[in-house]
Structure formats: C-alpha cells, structure tokens
Protein backbone atom coordinates (compact mmCIF):
# COMPACT_ATOMS: atom_id res chain seq x y z
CA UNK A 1 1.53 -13.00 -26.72
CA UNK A 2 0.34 -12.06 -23.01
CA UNK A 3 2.96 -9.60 -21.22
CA UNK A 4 4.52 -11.41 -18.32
CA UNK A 5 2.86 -11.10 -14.85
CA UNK A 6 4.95 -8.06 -13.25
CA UNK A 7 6.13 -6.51 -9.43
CA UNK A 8 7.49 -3.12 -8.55
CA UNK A 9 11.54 -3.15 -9.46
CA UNK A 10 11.60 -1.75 -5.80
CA UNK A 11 10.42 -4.80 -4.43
CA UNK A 12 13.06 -6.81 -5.85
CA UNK A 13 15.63 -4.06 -4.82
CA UNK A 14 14.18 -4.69 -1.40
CA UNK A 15 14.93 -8.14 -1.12
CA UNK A 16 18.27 -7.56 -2.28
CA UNK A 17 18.83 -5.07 0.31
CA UNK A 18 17.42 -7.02 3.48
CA UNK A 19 19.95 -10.46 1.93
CA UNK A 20 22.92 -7.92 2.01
CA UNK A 21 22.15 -7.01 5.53
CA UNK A 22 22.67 -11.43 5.82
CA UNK A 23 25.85 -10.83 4.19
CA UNK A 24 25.00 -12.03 0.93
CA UNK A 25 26.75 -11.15 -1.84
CA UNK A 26 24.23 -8.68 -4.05
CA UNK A 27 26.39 -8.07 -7.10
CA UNK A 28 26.65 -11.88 -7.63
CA UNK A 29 22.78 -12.37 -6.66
CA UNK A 30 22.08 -9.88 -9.34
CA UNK A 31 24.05 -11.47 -12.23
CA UNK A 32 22.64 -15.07 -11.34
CA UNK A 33 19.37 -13.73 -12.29
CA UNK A 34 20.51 -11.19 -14.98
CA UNK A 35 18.93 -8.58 -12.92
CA UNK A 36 20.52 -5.24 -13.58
CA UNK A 37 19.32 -2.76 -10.54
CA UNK A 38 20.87 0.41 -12.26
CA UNK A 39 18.31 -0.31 -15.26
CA UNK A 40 15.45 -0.70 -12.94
CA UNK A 41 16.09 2.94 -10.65
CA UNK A 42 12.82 4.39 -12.29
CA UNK A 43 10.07 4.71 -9.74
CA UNK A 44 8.11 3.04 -12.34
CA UNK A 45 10.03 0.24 -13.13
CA UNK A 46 8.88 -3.61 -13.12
CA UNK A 47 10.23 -6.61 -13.32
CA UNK A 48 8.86 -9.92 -14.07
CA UNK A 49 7.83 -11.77 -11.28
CA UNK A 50 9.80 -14.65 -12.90
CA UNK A 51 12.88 -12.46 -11.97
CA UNK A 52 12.06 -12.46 -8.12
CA UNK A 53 11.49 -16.18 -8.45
CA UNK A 54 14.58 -17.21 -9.93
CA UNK A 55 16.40 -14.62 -6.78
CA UNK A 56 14.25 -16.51 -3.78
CA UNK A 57 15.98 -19.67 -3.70
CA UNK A 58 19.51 -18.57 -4.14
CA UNK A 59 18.99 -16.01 -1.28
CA UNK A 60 17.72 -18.82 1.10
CA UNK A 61 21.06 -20.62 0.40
CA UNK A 62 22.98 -17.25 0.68
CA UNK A 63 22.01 -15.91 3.74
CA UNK A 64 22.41 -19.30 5.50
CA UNK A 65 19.33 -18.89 7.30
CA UNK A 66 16.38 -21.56 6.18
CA UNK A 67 13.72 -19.50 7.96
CA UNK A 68 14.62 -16.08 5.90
CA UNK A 69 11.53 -15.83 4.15
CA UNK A 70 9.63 -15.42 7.71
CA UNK A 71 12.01 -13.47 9.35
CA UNK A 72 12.40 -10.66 6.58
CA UNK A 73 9.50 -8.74 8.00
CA UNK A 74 11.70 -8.06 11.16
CA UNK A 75 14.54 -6.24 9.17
CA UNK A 76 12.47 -4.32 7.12
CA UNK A 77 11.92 0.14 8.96
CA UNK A 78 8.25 0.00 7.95
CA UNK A 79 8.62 4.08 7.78
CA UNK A 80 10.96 4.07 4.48
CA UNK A 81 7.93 2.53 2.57
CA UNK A 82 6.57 5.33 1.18
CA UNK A 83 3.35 6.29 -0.29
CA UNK A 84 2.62 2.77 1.55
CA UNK A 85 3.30 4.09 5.04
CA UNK A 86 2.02 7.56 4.75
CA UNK A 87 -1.96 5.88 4.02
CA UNK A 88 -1.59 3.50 6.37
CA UNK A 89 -0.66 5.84 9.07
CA UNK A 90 -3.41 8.35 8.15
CA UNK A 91 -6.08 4.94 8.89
CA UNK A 92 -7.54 5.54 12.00
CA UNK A 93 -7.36 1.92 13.07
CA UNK A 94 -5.94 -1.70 12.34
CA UNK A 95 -8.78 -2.59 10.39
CA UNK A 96 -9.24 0.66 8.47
CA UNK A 97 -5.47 0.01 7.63
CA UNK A 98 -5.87 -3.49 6.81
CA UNK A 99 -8.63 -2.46 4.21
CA UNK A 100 -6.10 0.09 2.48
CA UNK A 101 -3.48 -2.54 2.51
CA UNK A 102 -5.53 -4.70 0.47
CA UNK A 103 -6.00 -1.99 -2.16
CA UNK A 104 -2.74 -1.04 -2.51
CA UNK A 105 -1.10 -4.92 -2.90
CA UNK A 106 -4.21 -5.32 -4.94
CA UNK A 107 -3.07 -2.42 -7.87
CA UNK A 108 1.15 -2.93 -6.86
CA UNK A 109 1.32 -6.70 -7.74
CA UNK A 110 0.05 -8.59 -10.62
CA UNK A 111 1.03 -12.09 -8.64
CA UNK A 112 -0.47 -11.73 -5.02
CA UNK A 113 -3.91 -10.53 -4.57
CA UNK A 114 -5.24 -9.77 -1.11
CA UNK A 115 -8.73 -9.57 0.44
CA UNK A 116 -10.76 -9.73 3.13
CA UNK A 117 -13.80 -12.14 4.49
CA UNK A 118 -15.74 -12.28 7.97
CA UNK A 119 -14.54 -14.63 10.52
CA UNK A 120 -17.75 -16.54 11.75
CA UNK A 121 -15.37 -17.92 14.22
CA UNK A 122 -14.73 -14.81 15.89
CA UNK A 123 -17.28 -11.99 15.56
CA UNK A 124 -16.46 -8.99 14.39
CA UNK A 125 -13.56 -10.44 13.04
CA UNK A 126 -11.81 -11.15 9.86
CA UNK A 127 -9.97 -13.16 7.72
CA UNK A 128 -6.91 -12.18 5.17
CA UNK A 129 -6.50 -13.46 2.43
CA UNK A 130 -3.42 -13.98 0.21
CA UNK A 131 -4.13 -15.61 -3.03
CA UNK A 132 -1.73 -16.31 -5.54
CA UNK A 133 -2.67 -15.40 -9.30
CA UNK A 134 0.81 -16.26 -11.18
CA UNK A 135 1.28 -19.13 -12.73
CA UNK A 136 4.86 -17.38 -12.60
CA UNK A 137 5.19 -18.43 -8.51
CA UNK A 138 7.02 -20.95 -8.55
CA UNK A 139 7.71 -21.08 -4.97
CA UNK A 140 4.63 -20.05 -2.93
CA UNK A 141 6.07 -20.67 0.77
CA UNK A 142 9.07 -18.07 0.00
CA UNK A 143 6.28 -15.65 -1.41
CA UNK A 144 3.41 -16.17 1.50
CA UNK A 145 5.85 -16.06 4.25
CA UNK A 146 7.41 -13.52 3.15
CA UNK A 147 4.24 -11.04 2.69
CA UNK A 148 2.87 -12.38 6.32
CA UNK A 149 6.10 -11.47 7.79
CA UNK A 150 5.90 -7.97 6.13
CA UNK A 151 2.14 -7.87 6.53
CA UNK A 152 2.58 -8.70 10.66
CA UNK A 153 5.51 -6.52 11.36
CA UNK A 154 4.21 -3.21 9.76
CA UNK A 155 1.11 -3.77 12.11
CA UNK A 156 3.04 -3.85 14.77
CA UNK A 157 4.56 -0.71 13.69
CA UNK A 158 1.23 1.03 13.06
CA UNK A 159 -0.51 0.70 16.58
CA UNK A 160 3.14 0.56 18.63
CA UNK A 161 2.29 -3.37 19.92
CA UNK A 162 2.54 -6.48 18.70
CA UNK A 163 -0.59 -7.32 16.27
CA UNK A 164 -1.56 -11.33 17.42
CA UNK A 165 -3.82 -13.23 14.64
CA UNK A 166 -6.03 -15.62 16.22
CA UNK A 167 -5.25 -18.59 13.76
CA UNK A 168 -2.65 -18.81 10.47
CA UNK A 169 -3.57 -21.23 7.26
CA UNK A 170 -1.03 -22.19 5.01
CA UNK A 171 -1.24 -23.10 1.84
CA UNK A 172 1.62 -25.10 1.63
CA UNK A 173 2.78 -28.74 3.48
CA UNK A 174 3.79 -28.85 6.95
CA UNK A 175 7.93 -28.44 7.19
CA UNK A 176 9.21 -31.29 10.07
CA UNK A 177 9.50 -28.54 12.65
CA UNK A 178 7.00 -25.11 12.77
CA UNK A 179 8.55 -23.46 16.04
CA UNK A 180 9.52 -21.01 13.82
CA UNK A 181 5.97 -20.32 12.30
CA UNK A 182 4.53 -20.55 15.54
CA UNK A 183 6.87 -17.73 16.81
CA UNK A 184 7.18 -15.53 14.17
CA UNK A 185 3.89 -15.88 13.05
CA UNK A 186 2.38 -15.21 16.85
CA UNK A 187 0.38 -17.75 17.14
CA UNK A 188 0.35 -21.93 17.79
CA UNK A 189 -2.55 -22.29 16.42
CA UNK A 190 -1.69 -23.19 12.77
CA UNK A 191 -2.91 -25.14 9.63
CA UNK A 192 -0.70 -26.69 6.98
CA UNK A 193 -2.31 -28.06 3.79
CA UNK A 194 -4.97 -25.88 3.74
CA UNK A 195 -7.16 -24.77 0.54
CA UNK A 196 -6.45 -21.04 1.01
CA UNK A 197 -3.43 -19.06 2.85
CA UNK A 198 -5.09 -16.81 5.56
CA UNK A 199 -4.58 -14.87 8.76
CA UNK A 200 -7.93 -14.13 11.37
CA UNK A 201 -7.98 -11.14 13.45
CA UNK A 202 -10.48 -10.33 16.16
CA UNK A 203 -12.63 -7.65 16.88
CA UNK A 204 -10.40 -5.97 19.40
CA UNK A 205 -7.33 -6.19 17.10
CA UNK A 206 -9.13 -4.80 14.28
CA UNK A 207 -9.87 -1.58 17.04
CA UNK A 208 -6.31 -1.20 18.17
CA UNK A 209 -5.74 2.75 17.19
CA UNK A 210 -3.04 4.15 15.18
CA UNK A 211 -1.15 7.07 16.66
CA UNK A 212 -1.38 10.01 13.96
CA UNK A 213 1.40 10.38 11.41
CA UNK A 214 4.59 12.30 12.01
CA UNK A 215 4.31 14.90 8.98
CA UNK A 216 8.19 15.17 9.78
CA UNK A 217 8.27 12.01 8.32
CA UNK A 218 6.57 12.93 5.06
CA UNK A 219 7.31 16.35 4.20
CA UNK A 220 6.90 15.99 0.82
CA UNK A 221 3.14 15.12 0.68
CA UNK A 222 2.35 17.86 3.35
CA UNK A 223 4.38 20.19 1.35
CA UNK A 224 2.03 19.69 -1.69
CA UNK A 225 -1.10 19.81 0.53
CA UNK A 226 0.12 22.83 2.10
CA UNK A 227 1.04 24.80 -0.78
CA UNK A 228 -2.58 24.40 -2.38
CA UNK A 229 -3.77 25.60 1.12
CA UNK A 230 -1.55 28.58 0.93
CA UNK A 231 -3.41 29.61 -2.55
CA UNK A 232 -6.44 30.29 -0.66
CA UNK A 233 -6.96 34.36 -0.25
CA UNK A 234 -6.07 34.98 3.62
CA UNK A 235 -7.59 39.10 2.69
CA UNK A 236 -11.31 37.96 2.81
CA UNK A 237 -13.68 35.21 3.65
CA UNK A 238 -13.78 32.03 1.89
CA UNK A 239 -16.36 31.06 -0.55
CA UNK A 240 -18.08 27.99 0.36
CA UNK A 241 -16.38 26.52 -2.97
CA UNK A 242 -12.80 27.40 -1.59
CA UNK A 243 -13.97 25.96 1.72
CA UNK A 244 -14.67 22.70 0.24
CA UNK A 245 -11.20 22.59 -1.72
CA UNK A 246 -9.53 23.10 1.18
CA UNK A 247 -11.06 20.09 2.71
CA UNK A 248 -10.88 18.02 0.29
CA UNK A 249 -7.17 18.65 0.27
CA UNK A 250 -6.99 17.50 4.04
CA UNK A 251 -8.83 14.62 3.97
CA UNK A 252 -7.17 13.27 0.92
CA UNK A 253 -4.76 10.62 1.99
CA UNK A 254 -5.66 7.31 0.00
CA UNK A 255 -8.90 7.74 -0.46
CA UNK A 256 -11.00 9.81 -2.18
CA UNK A 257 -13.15 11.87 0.61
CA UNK A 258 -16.91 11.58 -0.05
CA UNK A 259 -19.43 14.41 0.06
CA UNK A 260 -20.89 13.29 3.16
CA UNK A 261 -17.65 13.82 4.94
CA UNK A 262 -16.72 16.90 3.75
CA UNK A 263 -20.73 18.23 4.72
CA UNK A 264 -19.96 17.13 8.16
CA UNK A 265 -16.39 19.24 8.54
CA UNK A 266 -18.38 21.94 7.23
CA UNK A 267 -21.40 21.51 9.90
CA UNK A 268 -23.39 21.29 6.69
CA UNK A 269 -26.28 18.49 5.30
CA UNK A 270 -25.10 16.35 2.11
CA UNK A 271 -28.01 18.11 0.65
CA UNK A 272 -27.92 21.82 1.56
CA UNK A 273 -23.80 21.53 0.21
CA UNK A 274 -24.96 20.15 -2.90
CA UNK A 275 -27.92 22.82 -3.11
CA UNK A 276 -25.47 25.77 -2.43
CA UNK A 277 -22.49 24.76 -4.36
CA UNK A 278 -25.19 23.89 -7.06
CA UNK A 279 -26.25 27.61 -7.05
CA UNK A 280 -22.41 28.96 -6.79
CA UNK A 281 -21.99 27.07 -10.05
CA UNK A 282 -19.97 23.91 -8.87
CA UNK A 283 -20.39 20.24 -8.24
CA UNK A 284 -18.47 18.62 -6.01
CA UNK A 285 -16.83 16.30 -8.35
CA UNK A 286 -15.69 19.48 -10.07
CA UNK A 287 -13.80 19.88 -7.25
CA UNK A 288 -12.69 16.72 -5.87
CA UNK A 289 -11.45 16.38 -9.57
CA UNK A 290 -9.79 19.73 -9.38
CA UNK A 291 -7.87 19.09 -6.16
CA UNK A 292 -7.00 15.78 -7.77
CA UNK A 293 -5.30 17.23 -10.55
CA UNK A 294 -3.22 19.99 -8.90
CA UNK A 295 -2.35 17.37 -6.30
CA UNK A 296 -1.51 14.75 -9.33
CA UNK A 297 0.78 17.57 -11.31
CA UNK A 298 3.04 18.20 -7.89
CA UNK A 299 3.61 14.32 -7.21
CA UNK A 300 4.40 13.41 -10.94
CA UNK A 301 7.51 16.35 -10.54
CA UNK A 302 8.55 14.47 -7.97
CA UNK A 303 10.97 11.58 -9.39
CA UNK A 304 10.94 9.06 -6.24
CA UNK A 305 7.28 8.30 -6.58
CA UNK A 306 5.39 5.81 -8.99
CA UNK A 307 2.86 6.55 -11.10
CA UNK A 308 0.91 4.03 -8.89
CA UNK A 309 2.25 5.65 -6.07
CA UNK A 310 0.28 8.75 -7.09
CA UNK A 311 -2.53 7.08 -8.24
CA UNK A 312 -2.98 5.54 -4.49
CA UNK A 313 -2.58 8.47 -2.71
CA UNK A 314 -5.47 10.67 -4.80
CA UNK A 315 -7.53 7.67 -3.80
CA UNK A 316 -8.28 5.82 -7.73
CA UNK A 317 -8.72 2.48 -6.92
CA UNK A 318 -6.57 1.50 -9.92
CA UNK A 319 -3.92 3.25 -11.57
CA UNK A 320 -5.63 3.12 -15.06
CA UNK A 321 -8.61 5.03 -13.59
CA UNK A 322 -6.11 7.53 -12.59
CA UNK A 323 -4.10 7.45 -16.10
CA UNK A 324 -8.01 7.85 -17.49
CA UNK A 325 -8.79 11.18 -15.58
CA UNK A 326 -5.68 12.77 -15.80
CA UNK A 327 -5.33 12.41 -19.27
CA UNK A 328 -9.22 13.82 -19.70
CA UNK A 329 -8.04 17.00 -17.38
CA UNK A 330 -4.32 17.78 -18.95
CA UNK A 331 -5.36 16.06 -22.76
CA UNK A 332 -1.97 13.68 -22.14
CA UNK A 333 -1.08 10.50 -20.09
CA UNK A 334 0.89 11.03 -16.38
CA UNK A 335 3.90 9.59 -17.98
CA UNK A 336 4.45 12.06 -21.29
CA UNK A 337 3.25 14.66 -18.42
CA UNK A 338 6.14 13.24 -16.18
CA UNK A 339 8.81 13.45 -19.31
C-alpha cells in the first residue's frame, strides 16, 4: 500500500495557531479531526495531508471570516519560521530568495510543489508556480490562497516593502466578488479558471535587495558556525586547508558554496586552489563534506529543528541525499544519531 501524501506537523500546528488568534476554538478543532498536537511536538513529525484537509473547512466556518485562507499570510511574524527565514534572509535578493523558497516547499511538502518559468511577458521576469500533486487536496482554493498569502507577505518582510506581482492565475472558478483577491493579492489584474495557479514578477522586483540578517535573531546557527571558527589555531598562520574550512563555514547558509566561490574569497583561481589543496593532500569535497558533518552533528543536538530542517541549511537538495552522506560519514542514519 502507498504511504499517505504527508506535511510538516508544524504546519498544521500553524494553522491552528493563526484560527485561535480568530477566536476559534483549537481544542474542539483538534478533536473534529482527531488531530492530537501533543503527539505531533517532534520536529520531525508529519501528518497526512488528509488531516489538514479535513481542518480547512471547519476553520473557515470558525473564524467567521470567508476570506481566511487569503488573509492568513498577514497574521503570520515571518521571523519565527525558522530554518525557513534564516536562508531566505541570507539571499541577497527577491529572486535569489524566491529560488530557495522553491527548494525548500519542494523537499517540506509532499502535496504542493513550486517552481519557476520565464515570463515572456515581462523580461527578465518570472512566473511561480504552485502545482498541486495530492490527490489528497481536496480543497485547492483554501490550499493556493493560503500559500500566496504566506508566499506574498514573507516578501514583503524580506526587502521591508510591499512585493507587487504583475498578474495572479488561479486555478480555481471565479467567487461572485474578487475585491478581496484583488487587494490582498496586490494586483487587479487577475485570471480565474486558468490551467495552472501562478504569480509573475518583474525584473525590478526580482532586484529588490534584502537587508542582511539579524544574527540576534538566530543565535543558534551562528553559534554552531562560530564555534567551528573558534577551533581554528589563533597561535600561527592558517593552512590554506583551514582557510578554506573556514569559508566554507561562512558561506554555508542553504546552499552548498561551490569552489569557485570560495577561490574568489581567497583571491585565488578555481584551478591554482584545486592544484594547492591537491598537493596539501585535500580535495575540496573533503572539506565541504567535513564542514557538513560537524555542522550536521551540532544541529541534530538541537531538538527544535527537523531533520529536513538540517538537511536545508547544509545545502542537500533533498533530505535523503543528506540522510545518504551522513550515514556514509558517522556509519548510522541522522535519526538513530539524533536518539
């Protein structure tokens, strides 16, 4: 039998959170879906997306507000997400962020995949995509207004201004009245009906900057990067080996730094690094996979974060490539490690 499709328990939690805020009653949400959150407080746990399903109409009704799938963006503080917030705000612009986005709902959800295409219409532009993979959705407006809503607020939050798409399409009829949509979602110009849900931004919005990260805000993934900086010998120069760890261990915040970028911090040609680390005895995978692990070992002692979590934030594309390497570098699987 095929496992159900599955979503982070904290995504569920979430929804039950922002409803409460609406004055819905959350114990009684949670036993109409036989949903039992102090079962679920693992940063691993999942719940069928079934689960969420069966919760989205019966919060509609109890928050007495028919537009609280687009409006849930709004009372969400971007800043608590996480692993989530701490890539994103490392991205040096909208677009770069966009792109990590897409990786991370990509290995979080098993229901919603999102992606990217050029927008002829607007060059230099693009369009996002939200496609739905679950036959488990059941109610695809709750679920794509929902993410947009999310999606559009936490740009905001990223470049400090409001983040305008150019168009909106909607996979999903036409309600009677779209004042809402045209409001919340920014813009008028809107399709209902359409073959595919997606949102086009220009050029210049794909530009917009995002202010650096307040490490105050994340002291626990400095923390690790700073204590495998402090192992470095302060007595005597660095080798070039050492020097390369320690940039590695910089530049690593959801995505794997490549050679090239770590030859240009060290004023140094992708060739003549390879050629001297080559003669020290090293390859710079050796080290990108030793940084990896040390950095791996310190996030799995942490409980709050998900084993995807981790896996995002050493840059794997997917968590199994991630459950693959550390298992080849500590001979068991991140979760035994973790218990």
């Amino acid at each position: 039998m095929t496992p159900p499709d599955t979503l982070a328990a904290s995504s569920l939690n979430l929804l039950l959170w922002v409803a409460g805020q609406h004055g819905a009653d959350v114990p009684a949400l949670s036993q109409a879906i036989g949903f039992d959150p102090a079962a679920t407080a693992g940063p691993d746990a999942r719940v069928p997306i079934a689960t969420i399903q069966r919760l989205w109409p019966l919060v509609m009704a109890a928050t007495h507000d028919p537009y609280f799938d687009l409006h849930i963006g709004g009372h969400i503080n971007f800043a608590t997400a996480g692993t989530l917030a701490y890539v994103l705000m490392h991205a040096p612009t909208a677009g770069a962020a966009i792109t990590q986005l897409c990786r991370y709902q990509d290995i979080a959800c098993q229901g919603v995949r999102t992606f990217q295409t050029p927008a002829a219409e607007w060059p230099g532009g693009i369009w996002l995509n939200l496609e739905l993979t679950s036959p488990a959705i059941v109610h695809p407006r709750y679920v794509l207004n929902s993410e947009l809503s999310i999606y559009l607020a936490a740009f905001a939050t990223l470049t400090g201004q409001p983040v305008v798409p150019k168009a909106v399409r909607l996979a999903y009829p036409r309600p009677a009245d779209i004042r809402e949509h045209e409001q919340t979602l920014g813009t008028t110009n809107l399709v209902f009906d359409a073959p595919f849900t997606q949102v086009a931004f220009d050029a210049a919005t794909l530009a917009l900057p995002i202010p650096h990260a307040n490490p105050a805000l994340f002291p626990l993934f400095e923390q690790h990067a700073a204590a495998l900086l402090a192992q470095l010998p302060t007595q005597q120069p660095l080798t070039l080996a050492e020097r390369v760890r320690a940039e590695i261990v910089r530049l690593l915040k959801g995505e794997a730094p490549t050679l090239a970028a770590v030859a240009d911090c060290l004023h140094l040609g992708v060739r003549t690094l390879q050629l001297k680390l080559k003669e020290a005895g090293h390859t710079y995978q050796q080290l990108l996979d030793a940084v990896r692990n040390d950095l791996a070992q310190r996030h799995l002692r942490e409980p709050h974060l998900s084993i995807t979590d981790v896996a995002f934030l050493l840059g794997f594309s997917e968590p199994s490539v991630f459950v693959r390497s550390f298992k080849k570098w500590t001979g068991q699987t991140p979760g035994a490690f973790r218990r």
